[in-house]
N, C-alpha and C. Protein backbone atom coordinates (compact mmCIF):
# COMPACT_ATOMS: atom_id res chain seq x y z
N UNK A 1 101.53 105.64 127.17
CA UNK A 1 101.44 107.01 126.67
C UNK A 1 100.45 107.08 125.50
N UNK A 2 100.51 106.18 124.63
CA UNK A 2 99.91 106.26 123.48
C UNK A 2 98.38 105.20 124.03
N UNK A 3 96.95 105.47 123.25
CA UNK A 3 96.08 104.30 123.47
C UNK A 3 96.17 104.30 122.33
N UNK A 4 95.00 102.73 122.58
CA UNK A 4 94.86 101.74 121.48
C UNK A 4 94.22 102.34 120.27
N UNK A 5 93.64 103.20 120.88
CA UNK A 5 92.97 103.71 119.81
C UNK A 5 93.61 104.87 118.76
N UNK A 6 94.50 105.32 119.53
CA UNK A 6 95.74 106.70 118.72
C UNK A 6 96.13 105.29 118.04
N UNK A 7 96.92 104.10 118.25
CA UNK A 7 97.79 103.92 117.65
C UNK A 7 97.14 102.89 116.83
N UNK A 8 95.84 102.62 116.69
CA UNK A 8 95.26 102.52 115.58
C UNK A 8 95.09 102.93 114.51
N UNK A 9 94.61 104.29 115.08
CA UNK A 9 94.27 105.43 113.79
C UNK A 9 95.52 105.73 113.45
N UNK A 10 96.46 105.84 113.96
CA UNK A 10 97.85 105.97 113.37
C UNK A 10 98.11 104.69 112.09
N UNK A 11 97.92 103.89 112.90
CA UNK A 11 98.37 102.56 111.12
C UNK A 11 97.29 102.85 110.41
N UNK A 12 95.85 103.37 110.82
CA UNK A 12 94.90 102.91 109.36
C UNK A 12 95.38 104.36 108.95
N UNK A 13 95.81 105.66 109.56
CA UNK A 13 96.51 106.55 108.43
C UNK A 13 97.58 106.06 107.72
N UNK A 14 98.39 105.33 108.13
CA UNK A 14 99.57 104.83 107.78
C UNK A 14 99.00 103.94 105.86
N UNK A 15 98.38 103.21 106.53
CA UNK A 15 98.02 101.88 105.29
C UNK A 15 97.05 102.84 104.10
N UNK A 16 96.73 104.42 104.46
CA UNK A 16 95.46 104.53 104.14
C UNK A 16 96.48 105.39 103.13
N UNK A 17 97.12 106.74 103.66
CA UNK A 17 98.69 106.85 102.58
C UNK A 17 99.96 106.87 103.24
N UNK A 18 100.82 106.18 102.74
CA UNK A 18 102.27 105.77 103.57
C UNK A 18 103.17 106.74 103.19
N UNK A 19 103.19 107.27 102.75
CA UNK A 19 104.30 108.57 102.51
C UNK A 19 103.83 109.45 103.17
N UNK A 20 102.76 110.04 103.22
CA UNK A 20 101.97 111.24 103.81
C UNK A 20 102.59 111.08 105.43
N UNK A 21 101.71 109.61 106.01
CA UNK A 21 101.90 109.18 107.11
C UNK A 21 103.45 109.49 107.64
N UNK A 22 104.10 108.99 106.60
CA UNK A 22 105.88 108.45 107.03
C UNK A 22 106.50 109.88 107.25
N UNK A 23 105.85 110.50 106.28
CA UNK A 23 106.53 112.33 106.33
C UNK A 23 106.01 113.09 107.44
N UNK A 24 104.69 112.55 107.92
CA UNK A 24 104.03 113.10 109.25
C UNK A 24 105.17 112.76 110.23
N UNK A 25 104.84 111.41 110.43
CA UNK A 25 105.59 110.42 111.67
C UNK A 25 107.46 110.99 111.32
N UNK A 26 107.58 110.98 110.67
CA UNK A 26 109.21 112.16 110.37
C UNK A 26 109.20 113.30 110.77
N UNK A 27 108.23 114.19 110.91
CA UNK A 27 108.08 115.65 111.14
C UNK A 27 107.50 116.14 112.41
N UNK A 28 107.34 115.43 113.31
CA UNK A 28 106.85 115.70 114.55
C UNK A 28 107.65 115.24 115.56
N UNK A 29 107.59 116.18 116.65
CA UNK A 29 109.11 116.48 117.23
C UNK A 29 109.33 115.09 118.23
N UNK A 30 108.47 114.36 118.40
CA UNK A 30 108.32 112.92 119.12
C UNK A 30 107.80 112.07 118.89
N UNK A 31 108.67 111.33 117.79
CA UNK A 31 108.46 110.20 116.88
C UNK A 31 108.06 109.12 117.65
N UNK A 32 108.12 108.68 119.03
CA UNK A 32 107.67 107.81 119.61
C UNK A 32 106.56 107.95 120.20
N UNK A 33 105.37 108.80 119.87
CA UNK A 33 103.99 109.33 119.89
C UNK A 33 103.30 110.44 118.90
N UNK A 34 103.67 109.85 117.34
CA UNK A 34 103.09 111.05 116.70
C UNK A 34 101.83 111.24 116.57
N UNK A 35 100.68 110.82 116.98
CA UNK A 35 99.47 110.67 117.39
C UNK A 35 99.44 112.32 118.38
N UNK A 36 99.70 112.24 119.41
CA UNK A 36 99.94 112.89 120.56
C UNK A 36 100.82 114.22 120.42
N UNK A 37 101.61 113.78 119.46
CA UNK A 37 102.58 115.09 118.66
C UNK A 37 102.34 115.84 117.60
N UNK A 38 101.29 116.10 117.19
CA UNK A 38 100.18 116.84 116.28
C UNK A 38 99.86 117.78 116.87
């Protein structure tokens, strides 16, 4: 579901700010693709 490349850019948002990220990846209705859930 997810590529390599979403779930890339997902950790370098992650590492880049982790709260921002964590409150994203918390707030989108399918935490097991928040890439895709934006």
């Amino acid at each position: 579901m997810l590529t390599g490349a979403a779930v890339e850019n997902f950790i370098r948002r992650m590492s880049h700010s982790p709260l921002k990220g964590y409150l994203h990846f918390l707030s989108t209705p399918a935490p097991f693709s928040p890439v895709e859930a934006r």
